[in-house]
C-alpha atoms as a PDB file:
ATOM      1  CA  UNK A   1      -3.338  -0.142  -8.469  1.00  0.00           C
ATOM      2  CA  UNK A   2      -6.207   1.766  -9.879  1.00  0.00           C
ATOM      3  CA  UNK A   3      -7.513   5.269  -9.416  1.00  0.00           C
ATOM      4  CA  UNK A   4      -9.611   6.307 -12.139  1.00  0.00           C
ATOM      5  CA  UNK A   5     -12.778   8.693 -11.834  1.00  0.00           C
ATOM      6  CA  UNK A   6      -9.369  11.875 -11.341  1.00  0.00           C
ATOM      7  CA  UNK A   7      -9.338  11.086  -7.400  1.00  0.00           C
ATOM      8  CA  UNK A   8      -5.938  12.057  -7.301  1.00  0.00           C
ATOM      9  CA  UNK A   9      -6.974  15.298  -7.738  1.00  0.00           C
ATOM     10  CA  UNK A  10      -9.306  15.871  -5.096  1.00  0.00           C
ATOM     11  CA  UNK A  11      -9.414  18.880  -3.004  1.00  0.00           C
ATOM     12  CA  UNK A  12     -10.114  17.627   0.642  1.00  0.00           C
ATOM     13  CA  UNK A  13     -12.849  19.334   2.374  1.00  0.00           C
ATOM     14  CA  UNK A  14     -11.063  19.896   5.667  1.00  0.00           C
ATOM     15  CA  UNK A  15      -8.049  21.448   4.758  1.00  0.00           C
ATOM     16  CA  UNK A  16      -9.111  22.614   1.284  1.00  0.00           C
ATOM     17  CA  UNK A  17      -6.090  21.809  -0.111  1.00  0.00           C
ATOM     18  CA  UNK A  18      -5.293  19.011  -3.121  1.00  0.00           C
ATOM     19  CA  UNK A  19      -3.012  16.117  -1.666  1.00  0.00           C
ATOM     20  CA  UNK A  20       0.721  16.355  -2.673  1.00  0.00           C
ATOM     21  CA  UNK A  21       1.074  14.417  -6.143  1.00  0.00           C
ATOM     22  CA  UNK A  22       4.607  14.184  -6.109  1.00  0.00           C
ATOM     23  CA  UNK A  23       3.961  12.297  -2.080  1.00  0.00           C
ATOM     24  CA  UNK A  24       1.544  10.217  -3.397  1.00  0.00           C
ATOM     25  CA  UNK A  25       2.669   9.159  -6.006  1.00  0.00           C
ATOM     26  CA  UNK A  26       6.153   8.063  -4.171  1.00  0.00           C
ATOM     27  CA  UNK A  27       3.887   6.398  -1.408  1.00  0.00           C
ATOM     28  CA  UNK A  28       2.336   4.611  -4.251  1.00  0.00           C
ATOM     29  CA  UNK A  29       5.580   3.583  -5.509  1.00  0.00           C
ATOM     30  CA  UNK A  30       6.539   2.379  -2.287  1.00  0.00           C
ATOM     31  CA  UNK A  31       3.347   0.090  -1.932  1.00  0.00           C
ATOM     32  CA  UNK A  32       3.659  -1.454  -5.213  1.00  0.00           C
ATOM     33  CA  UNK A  33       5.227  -4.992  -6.103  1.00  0.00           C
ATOM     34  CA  UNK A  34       7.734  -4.980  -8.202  1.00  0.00           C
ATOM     35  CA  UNK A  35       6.523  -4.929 -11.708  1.00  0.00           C
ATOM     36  CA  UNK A  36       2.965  -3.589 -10.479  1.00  0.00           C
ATOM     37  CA  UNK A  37       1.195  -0.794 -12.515  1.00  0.00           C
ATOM     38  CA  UNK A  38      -0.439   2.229 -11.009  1.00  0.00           C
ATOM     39  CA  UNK A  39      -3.695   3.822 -13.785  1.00  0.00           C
ATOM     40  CA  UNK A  40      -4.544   6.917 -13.020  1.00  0.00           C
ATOM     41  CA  UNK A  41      -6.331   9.624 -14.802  1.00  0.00           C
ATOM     42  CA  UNK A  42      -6.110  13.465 -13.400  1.00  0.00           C
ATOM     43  CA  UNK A  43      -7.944  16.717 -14.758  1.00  0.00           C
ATOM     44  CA  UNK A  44      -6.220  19.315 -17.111  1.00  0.00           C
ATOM     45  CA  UNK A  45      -6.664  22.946 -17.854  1.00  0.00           C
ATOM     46  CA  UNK A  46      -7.122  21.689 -21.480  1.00  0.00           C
ATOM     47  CA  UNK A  47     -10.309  19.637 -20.629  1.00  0.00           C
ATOM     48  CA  UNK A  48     -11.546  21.942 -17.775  1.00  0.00           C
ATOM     49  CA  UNK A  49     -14.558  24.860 -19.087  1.00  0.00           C
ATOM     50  CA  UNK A  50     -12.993  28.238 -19.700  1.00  0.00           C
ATOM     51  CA  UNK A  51     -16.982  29.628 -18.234  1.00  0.00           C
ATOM     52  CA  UNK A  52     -19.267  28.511 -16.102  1.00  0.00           C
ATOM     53  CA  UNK A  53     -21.956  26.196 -17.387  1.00  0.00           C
ATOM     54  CA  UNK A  54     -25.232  24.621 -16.676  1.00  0.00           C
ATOM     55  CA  UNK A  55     -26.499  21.281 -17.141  1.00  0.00           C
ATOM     56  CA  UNK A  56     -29.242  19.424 -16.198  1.00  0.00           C
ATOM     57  CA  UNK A  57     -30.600  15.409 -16.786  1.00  0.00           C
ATOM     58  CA  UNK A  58     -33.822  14.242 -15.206  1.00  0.00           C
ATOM     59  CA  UNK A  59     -36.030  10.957 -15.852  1.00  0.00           C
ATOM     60  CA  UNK A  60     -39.186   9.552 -14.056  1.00  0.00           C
ATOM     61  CA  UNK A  61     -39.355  10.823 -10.404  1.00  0.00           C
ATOM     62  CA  UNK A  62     -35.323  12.807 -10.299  1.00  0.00           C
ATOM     63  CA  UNK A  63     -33.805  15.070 -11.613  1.00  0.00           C
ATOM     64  CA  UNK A  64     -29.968  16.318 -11.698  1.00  0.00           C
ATOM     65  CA  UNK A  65     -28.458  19.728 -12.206  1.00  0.00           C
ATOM     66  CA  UNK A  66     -24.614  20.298 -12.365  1.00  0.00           C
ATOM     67  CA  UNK A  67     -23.077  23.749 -12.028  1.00  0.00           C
ATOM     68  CA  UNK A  68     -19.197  23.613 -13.028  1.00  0.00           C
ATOM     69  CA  UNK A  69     -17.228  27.016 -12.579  1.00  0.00           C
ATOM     70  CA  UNK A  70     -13.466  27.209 -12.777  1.00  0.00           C
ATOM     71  CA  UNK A  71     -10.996  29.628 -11.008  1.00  0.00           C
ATOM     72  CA  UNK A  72      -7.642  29.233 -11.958  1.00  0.00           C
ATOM     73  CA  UNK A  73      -6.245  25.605 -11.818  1.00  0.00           C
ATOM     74  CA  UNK A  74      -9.280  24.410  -9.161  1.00  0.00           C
ATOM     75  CA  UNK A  75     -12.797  23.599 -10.726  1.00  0.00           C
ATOM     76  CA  UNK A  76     -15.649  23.294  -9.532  1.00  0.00           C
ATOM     77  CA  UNK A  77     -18.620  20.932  -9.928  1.00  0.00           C
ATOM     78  CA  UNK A  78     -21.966  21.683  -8.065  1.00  0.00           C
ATOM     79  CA  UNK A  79     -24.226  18.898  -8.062  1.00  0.00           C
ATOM     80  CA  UNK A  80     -27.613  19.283  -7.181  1.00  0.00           C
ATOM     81  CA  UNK A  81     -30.554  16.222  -6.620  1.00  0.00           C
ATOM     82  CA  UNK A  82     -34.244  16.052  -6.730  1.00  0.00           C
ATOM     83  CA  UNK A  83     -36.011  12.807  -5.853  1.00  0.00           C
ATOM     84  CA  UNK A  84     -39.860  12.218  -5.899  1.00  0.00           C
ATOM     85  CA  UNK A  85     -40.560  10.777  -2.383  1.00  0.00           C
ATOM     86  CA  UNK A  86     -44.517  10.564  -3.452  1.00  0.00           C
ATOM     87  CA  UNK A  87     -47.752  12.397  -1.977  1.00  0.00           C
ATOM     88  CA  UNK A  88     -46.153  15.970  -4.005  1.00  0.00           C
ATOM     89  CA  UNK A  89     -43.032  16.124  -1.704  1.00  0.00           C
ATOM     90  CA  UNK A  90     -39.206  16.114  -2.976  1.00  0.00           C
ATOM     91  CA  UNK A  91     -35.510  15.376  -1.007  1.00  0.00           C
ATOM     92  CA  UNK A  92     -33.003  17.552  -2.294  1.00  0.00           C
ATOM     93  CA  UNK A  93     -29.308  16.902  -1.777  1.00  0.00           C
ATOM     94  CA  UNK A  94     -26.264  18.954  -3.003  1.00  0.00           C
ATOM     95  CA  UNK A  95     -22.971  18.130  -3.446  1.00  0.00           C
ATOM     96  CA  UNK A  96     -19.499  20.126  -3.547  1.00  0.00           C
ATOM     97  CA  UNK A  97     -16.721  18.338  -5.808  1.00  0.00           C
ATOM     98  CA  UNK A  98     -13.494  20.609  -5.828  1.00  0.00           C
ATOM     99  CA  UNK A  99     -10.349  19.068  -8.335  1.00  0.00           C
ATOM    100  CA  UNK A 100      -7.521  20.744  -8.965  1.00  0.00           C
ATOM    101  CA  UNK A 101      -6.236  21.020 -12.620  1.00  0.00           C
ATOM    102  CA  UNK A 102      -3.065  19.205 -13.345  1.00  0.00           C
ATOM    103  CA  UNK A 103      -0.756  20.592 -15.920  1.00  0.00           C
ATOM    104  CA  UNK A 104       0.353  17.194 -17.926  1.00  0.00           C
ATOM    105  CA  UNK A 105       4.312  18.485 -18.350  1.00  0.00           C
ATOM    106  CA  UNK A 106       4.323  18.756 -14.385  1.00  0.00           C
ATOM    107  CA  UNK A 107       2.508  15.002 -13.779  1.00  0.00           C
ATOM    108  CA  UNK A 108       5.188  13.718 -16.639  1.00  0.00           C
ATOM    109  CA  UNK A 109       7.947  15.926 -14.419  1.00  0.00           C
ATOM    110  CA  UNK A 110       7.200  13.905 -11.177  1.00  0.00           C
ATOM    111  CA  UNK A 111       6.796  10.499 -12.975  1.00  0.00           C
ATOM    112  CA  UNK A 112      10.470  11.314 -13.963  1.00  0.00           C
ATOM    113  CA  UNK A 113      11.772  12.373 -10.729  1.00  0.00           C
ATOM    114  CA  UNK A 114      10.154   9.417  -8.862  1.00  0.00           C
ATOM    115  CA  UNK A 115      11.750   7.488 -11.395  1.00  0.00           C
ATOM    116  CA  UNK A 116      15.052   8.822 -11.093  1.00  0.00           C
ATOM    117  CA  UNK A 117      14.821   8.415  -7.214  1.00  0.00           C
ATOM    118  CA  UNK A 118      14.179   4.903  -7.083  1.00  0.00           C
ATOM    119  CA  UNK A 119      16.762   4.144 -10.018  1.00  0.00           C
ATOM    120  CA  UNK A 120      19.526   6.056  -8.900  1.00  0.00           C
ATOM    121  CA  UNK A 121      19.625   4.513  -5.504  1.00  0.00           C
ATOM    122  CA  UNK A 122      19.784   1.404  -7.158  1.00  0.00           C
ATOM    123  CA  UNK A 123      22.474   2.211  -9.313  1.00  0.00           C
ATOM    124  CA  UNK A 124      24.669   3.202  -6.284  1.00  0.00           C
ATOM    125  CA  UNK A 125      24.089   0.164  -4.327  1.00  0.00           C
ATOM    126  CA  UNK A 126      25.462  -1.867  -7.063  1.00  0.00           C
ATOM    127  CA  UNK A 127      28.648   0.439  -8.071  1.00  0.00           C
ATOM    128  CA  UNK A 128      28.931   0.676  -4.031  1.00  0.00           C
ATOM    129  CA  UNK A 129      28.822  -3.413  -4.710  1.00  0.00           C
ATOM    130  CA  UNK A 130      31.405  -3.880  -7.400  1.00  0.00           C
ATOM    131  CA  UNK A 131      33.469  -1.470  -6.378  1.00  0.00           C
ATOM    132  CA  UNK A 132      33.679  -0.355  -2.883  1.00  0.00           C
ATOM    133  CA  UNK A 133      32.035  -2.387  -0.663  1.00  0.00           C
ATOM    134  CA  UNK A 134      34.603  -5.251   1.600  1.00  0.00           C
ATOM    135  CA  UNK A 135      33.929  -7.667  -0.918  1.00  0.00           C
ATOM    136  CA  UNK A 136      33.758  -6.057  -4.134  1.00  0.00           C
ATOM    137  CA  UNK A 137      34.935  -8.537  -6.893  1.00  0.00           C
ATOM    138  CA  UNK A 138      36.715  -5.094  -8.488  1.00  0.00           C
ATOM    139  CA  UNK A 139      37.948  -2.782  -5.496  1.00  0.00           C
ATOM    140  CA  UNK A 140      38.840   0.674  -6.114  1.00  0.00           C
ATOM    141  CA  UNK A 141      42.161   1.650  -4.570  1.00  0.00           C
ATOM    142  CA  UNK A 142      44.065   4.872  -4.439  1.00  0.00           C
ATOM    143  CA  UNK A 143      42.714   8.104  -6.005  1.00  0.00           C
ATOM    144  CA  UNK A 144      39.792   6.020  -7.358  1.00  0.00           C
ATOM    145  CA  UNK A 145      38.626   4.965  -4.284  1.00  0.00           C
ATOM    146  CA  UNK A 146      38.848   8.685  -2.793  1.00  0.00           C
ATOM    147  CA  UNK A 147      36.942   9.115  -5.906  1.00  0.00           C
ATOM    148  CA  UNK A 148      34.335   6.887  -5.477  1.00  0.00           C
ATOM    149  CA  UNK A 149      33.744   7.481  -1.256  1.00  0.00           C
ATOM    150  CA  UNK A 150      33.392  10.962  -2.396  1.00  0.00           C
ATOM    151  CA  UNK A 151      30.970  10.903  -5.341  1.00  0.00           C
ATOM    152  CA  UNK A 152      28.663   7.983  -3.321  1.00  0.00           C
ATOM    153  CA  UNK A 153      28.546   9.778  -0.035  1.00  0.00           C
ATOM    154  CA  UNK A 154      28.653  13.401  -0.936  1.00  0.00           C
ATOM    155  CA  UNK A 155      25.690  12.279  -3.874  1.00  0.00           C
ATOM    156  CA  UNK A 156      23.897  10.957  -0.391  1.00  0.00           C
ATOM    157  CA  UNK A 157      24.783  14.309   1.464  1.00  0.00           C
ATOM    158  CA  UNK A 158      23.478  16.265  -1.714  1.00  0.00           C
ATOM    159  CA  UNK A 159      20.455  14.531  -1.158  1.00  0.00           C
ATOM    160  CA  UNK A 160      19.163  15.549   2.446  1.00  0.00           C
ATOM    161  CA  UNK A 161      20.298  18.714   1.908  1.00  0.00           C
ATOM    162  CA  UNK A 162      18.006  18.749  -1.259  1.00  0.00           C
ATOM    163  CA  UNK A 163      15.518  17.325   1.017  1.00  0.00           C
ATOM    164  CA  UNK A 164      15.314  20.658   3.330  1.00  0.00           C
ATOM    165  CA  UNK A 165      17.573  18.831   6.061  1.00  0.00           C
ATOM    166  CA  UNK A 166      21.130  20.980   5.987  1.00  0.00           C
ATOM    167  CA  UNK A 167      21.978  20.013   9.142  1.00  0.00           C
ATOM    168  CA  UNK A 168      21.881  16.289   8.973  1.00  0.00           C
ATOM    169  CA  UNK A 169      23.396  16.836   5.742  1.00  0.00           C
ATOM    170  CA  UNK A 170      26.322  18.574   7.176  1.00  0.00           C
ATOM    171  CA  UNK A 171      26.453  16.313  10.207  1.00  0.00           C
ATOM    172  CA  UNK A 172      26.232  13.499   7.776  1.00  0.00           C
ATOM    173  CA  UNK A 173      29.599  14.787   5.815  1.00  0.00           C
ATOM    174  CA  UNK A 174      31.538  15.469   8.874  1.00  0.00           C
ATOM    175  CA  UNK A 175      30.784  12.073  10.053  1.00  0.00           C
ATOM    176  CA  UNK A 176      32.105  10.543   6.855  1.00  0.00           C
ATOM    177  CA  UNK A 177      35.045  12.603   6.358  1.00  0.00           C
ATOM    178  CA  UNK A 178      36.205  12.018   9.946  1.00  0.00           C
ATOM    179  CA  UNK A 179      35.488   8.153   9.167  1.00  0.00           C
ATOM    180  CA  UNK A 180      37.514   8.326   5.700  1.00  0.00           C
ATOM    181  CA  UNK A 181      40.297  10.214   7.571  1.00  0.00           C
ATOM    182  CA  UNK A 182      40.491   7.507  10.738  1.00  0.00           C
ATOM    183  CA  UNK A 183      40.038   4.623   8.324  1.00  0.00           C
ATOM    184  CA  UNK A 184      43.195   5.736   6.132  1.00  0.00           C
ATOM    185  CA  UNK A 185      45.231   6.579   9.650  1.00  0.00           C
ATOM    186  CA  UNK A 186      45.042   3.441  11.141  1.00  0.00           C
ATOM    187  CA  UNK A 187      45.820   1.559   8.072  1.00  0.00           C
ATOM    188  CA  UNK A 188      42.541   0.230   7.793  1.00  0.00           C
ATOM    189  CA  UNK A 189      41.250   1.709   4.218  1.00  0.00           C
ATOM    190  CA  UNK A 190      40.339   0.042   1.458  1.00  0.00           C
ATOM    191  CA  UNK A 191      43.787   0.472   0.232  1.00  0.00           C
ATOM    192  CA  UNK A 192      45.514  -1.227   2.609  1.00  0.00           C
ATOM    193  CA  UNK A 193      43.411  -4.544   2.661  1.00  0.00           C
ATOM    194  CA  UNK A 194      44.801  -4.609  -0.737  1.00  0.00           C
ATOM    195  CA  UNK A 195      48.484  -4.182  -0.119  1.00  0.00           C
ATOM    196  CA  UNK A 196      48.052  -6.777   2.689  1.00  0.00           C
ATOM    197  CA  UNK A 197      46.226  -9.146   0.480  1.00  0.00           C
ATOM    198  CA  UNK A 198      48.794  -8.905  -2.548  1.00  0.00           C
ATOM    199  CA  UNK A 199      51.674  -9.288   0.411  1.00  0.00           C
END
């Protein structure tokens, strides 16, 4: 996936706001094939003007004039046209180009947390796997398995609160306490399939 030319870092006219990096970038991640490569190139403070500047390019019949101005992490490009149309007369057309100014340590921040969000789940699923699932080829009983339950669903509880959603979090928690309790009453639990299957 390609997009070069800093269009990431847009500020859309509408809402004159920049889009959400840290979204995009994890509905980029989303789209992409396994092993696909998102290039991307964004606008820094480093690279913006510190003053406003001036500059102009014409040839045969046109002309160009960019104004660029910066206020605080959002710069601005002005971009003004000129276009003989013939018999003395002109068109004119301007343009408005707003970026915002990405710091590189937060871009390299939420390249590392979309990393770690589509790693870790991975990880679980195949401790959950090899350890806790039905069929796990090495199932955790007794205090490891209370262990394990709690670290894999409170990590998932952790996460939706983290996500500005307390109450499903909470809901979520109850709901798999009340199941760990019920499983372990009836005999059901993890360990005792394994006493039965030893027996």
């Amino acid at each position: 996936m390609l997009a070069v030319g800093e269009v990431l870092g847009y500020i859309a006219p509408t809402s004159g706001r920049a889009a959400d990096l840290d979204r995009v970038l994890a509905r980029i991640a989303g789209a992409l094939r396994i092993g696909g490569l998102l290039l991307f190139d964004l606008a820094t403070p480093r690279g913006a003007p510190a003053a406003a500047e001036r500059t102009w390019t014409e040839g045969e019949g046109w002309a160009v004039i960019v104004d660029v101005s910066r206020t605080g992490d959002e710069l601005r490009r002005r971009i003004v046209t000129f276009r003989d149309r013939g018999g003395g007369r002109f068109r004119r057309g301007e343009e408005l180009h707003r970026r915002r100014l990405h710091r590189p340590a937060g871009v390299l921040g939420a390249l590392r947390q979309l990393a770690l969000g589509i790693g870790a789940p991975l990880l679980a699923v195949a401790v959950w796997a090899t350890f806790g699932s039905p069929r796990a080829r090495l199932p955790a009983t007794g205090a490891w398995r209370l262990l394990l339950e709690l670290l894999f669903f409170g990590s998932a509880a952790a996460a939706l609160a983290a996500a500005d959603q307390p109450a499903l979090a909470i809901v979520f928690a109850l709901a798999v306490a009340g199941n760990i309790a019920l499983l372990r009453a009836l005999g059901t639990d993890a360990d005792a399939r394994e006493r039965a299957w030893r027996a």
